[in-house]
N, C-alpha and C. Protein backbone atom coordinates (compact mmCIF):
# COMPACT_ATOMS: atom_id res chain seq x y z
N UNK A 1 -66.40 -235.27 -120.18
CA UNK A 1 -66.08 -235.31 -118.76
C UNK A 1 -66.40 -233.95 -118.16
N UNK A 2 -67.01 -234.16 -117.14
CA UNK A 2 -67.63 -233.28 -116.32
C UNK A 2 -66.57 -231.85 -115.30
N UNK A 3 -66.71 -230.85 -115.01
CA UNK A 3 -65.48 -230.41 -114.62
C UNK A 3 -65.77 -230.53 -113.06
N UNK A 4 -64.83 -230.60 -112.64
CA UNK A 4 -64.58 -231.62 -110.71
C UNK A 4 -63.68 -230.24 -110.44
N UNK A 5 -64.89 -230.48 -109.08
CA UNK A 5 -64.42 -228.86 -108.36
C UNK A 5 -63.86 -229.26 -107.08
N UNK A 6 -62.77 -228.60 -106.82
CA UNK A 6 -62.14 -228.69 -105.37
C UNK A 6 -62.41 -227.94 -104.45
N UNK A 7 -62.92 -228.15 -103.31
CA UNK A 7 -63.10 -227.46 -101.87
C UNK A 7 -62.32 -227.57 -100.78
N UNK A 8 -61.17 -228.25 -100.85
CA UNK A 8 -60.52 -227.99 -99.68
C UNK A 8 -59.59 -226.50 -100.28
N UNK A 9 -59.03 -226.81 -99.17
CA UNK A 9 -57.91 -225.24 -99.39
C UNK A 9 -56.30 -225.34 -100.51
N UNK A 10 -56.19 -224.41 -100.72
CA UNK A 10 -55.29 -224.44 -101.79
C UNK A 10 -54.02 -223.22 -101.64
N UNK A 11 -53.19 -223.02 -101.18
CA UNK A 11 -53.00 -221.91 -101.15
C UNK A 11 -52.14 -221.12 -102.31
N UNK A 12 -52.14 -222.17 -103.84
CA UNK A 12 -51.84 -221.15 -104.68
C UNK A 12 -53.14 -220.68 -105.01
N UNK A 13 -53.90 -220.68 -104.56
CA UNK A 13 -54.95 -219.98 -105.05
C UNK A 13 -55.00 -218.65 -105.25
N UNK A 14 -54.19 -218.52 -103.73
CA UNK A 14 -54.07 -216.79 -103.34
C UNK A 14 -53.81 -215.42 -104.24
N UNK A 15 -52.65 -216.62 -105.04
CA UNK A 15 -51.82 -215.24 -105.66
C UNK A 15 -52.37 -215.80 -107.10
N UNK A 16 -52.82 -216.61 -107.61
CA UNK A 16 -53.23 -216.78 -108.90
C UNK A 16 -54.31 -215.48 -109.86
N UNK A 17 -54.03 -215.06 -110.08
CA UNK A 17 -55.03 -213.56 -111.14
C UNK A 17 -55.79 -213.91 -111.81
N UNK A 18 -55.90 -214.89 -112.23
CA UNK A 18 -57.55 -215.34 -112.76
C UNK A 18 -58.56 -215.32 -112.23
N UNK A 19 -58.02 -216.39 -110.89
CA UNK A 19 -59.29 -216.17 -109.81
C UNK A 19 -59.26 -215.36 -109.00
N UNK A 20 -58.11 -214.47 -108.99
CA UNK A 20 -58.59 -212.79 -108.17
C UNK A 20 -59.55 -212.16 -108.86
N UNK A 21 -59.32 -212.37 -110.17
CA UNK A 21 -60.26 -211.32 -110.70
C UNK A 21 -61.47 -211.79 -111.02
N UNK A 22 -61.56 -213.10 -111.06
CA UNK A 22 -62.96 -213.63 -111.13
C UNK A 22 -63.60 -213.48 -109.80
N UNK A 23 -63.01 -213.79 -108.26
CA UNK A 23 -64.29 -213.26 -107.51
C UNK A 23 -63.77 -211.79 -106.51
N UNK A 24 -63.21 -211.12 -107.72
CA UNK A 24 -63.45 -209.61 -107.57
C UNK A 24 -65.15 -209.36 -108.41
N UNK A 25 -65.07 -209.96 -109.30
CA UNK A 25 -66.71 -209.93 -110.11
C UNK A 25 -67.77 -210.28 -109.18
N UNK A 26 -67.24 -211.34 -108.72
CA UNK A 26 -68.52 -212.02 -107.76
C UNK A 26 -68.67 -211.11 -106.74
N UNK A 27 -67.52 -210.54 -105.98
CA UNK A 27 -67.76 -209.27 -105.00
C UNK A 27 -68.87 -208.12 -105.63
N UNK A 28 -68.55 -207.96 -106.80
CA UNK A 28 -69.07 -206.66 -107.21
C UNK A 28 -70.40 -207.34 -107.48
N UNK A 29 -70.56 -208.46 -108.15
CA UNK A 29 -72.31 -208.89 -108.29
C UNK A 29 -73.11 -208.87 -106.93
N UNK A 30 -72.30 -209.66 -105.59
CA UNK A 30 -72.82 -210.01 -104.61
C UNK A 30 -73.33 -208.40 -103.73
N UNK A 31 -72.81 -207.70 -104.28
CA UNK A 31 -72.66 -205.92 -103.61
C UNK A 31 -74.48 -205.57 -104.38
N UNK A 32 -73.99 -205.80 -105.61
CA UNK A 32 -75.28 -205.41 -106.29
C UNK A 32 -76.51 -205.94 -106.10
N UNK A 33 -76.27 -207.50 -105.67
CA UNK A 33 -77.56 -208.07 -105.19
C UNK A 33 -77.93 -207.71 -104.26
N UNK A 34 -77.21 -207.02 -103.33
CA UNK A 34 -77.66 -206.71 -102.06
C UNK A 34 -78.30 -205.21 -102.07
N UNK A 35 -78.05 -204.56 -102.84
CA UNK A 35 -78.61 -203.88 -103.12
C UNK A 35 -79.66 -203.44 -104.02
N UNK A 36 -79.99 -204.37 -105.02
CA UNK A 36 -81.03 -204.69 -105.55
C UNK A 36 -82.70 -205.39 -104.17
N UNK A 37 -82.14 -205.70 -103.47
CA UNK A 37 -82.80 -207.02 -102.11
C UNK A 37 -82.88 -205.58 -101.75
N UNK A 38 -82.07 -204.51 -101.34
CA UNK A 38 -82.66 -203.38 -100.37
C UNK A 38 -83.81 -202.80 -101.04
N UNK A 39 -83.31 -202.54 -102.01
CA UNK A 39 -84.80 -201.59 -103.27
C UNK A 39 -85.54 -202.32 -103.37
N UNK A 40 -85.63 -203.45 -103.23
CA UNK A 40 -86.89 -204.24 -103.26
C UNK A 40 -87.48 -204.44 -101.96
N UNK A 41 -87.15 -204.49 -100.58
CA UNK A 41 -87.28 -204.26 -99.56
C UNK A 41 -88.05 -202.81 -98.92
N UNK A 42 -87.93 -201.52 -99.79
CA UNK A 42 -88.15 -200.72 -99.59
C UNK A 42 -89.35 -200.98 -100.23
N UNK A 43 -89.36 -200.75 -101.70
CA UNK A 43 -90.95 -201.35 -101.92
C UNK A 43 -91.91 -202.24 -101.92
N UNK A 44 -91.69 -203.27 -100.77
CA UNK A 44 -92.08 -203.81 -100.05
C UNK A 44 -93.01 -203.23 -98.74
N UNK A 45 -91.99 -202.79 -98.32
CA UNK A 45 -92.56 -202.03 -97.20
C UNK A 45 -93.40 -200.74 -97.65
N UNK A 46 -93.54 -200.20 -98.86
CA UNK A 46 -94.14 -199.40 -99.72
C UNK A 46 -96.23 -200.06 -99.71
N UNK A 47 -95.75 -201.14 -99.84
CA UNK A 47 -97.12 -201.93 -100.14
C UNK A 47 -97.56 -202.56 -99.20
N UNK A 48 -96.53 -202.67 -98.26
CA UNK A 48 -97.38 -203.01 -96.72
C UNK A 48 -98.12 -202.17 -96.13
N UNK A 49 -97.40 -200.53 -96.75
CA UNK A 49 -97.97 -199.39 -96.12
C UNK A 49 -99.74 -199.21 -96.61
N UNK A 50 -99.27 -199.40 -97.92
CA UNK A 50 -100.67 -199.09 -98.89
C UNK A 50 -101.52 -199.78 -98.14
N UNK A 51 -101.65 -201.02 -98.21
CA UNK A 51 -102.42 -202.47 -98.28
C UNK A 51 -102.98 -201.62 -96.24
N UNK A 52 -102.29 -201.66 -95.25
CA UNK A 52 -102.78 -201.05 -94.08
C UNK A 52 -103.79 -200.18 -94.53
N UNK A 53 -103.31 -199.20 -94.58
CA UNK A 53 -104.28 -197.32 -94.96
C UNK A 53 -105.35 -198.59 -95.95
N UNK A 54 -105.35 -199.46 -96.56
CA UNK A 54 -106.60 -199.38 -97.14
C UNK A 54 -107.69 -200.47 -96.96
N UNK A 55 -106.86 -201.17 -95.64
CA UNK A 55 -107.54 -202.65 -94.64
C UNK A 55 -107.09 -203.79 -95.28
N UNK A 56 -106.12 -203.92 -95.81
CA UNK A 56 -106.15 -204.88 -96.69
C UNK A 56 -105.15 -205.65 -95.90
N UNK A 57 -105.32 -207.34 -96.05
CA UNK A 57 -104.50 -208.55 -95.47
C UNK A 57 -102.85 -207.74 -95.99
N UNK A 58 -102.22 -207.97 -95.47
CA UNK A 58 -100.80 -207.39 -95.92
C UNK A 58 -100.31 -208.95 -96.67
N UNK A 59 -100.37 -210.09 -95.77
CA UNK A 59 -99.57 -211.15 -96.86
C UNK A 59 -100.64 -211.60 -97.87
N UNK A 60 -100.39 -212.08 -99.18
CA UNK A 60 -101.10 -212.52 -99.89
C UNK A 60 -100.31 -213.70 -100.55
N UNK A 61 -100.82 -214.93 -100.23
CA UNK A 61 -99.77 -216.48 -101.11
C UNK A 61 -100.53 -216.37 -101.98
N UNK A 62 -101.82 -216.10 -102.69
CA UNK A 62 -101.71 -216.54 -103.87
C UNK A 62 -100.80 -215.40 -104.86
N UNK A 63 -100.58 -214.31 -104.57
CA UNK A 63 -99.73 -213.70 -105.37
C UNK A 63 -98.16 -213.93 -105.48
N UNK A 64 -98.14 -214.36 -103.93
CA UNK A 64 -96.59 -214.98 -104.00
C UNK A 64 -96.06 -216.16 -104.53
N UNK A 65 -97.48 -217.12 -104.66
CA UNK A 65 -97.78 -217.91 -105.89
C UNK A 65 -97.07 -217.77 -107.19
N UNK A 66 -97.93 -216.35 -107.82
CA UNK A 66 -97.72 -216.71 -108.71
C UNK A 66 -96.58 -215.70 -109.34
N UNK A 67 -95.55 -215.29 -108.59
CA UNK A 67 -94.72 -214.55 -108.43
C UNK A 67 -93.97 -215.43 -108.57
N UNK A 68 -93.46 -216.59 -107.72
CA UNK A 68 -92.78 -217.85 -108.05
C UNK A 68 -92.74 -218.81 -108.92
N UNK A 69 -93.90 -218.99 -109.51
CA UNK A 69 -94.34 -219.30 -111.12
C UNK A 69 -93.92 -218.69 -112.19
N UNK A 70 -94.45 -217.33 -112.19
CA UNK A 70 -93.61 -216.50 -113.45
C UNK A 70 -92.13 -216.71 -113.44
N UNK A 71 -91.49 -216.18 -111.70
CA UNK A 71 -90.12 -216.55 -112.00
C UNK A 71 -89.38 -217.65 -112.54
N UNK A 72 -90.31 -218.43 -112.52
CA UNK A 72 -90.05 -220.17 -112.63
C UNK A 72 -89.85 -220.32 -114.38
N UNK A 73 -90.88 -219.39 -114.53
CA UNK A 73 -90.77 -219.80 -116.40
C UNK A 73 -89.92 -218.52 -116.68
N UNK A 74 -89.41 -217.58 -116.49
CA UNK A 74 -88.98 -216.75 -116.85
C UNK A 74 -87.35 -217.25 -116.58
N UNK A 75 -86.65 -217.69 -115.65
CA UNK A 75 -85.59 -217.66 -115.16
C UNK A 75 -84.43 -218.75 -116.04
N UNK A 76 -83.23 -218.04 -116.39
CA UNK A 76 -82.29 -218.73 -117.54
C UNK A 76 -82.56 -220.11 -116.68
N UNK A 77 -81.73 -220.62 -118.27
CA UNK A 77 -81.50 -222.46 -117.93
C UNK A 77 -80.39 -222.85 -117.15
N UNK A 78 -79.87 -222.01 -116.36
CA UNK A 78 -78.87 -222.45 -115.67
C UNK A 78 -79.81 -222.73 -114.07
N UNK A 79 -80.87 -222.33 -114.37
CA UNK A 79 -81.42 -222.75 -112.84
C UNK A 79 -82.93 -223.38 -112.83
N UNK A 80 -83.07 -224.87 -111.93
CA UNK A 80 -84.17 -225.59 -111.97
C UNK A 80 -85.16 -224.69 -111.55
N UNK A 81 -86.49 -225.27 -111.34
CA UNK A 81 -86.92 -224.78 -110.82
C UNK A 81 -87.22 -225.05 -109.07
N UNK A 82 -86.84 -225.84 -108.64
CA UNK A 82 -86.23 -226.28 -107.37
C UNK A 82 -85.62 -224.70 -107.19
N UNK A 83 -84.83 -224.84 -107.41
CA UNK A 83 -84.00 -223.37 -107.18
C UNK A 83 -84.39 -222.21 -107.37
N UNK A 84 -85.22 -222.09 -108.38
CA UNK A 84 -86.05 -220.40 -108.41
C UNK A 84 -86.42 -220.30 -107.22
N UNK A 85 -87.45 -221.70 -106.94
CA UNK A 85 -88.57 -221.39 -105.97
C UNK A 85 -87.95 -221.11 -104.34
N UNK A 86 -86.67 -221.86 -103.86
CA UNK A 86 -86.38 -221.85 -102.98
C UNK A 86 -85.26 -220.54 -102.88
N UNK A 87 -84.56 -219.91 -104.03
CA UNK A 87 -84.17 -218.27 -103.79
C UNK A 87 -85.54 -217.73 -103.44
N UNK A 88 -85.74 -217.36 -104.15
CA UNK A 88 -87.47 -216.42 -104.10
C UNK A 88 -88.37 -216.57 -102.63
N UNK A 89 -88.59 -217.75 -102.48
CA UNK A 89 -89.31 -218.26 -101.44
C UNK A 89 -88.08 -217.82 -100.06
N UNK A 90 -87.10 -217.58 -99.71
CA UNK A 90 -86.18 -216.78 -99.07
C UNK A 90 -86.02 -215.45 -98.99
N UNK A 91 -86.40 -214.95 -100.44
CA UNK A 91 -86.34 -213.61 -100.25
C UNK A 91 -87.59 -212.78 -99.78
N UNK A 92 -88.78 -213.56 -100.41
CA UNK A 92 -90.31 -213.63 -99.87
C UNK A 92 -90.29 -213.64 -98.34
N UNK A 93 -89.47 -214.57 -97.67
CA UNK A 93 -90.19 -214.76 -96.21
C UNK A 93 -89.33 -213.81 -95.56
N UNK A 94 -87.83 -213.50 -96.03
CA UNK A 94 -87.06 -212.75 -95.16
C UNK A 94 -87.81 -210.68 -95.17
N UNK A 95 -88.34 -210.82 -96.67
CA UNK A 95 -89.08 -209.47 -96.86
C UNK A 95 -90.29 -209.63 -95.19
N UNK A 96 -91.09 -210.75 -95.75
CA UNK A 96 -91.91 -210.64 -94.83
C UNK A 96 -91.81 -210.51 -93.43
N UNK A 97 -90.77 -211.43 -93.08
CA UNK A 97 -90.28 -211.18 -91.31
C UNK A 97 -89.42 -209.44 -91.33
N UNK A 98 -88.60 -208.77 -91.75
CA UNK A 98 -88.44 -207.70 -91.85
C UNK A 98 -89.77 -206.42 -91.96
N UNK A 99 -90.72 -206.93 -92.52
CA UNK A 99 -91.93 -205.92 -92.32
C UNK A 99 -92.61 -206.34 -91.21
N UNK A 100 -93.03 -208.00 -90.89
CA UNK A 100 -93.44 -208.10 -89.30
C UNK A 100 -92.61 -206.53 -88.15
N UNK A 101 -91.23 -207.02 -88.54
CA UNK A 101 -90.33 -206.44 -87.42
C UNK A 101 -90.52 -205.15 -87.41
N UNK A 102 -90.42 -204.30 -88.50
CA UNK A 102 -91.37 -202.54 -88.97
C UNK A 102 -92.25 -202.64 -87.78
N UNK A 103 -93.30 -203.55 -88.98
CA UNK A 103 -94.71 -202.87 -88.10
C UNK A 103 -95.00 -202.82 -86.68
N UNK A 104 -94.13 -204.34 -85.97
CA UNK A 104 -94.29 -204.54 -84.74
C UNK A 104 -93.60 -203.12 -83.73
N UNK A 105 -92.59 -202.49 -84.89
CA UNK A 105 -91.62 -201.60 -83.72
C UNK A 105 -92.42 -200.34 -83.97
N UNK A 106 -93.42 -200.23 -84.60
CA UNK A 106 -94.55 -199.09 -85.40
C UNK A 106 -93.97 -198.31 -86.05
């Protein structure tokens, strides 16, 4: 039997210490991802710079291709690949509209 998750509200939840401290973890992962997404954001915009100074198309799909591919075979079994592609493919377009917004403000 499968484990059945509840979404409405609960309010012993509040004071229960298991799950304080379990999404005290998730706080601290969700902190880190976001900061992992900035450093990657920065060198992003690192290679938008390059790719300008040297005429080059700034977006490229077939690399984002196959950027989503590797992740696809690389990524634990807790996630399809439905799901690689559509994290990635989010973090891909939100990079990209954030460097539109750069370059457009010069």
């Amino acid at each position: 039997m499968g484990l059945s998750l509840r979404f409405e509200y609960d309010a012993a939840v509040i004071d229960d210490p298991e799950i304080t401290s379990l999404r005290e973890r998730i706080d601290t992962i969700d902190h880190e991802i976001l900061r992992l997404l900035a450093e990657r954001l920065h060198v992003v915009h690192q290679v938008g710079e390059a790719k300008l100074r040297k005429g080059l198309a700034v977006a490229d799909p077939r690399r984002e291709e196959q950027l989503l591919q590797r992740l696809v075979e690389s990524a634990p079994e807790v996630f399809d690949e439905r799901s690689v592609r559509a994290i990635f493919s989010a973090i891909v377009g939100e990079s990209r509209r954030l460097e539109d917004a750069k370059m457009s403000q010069g």
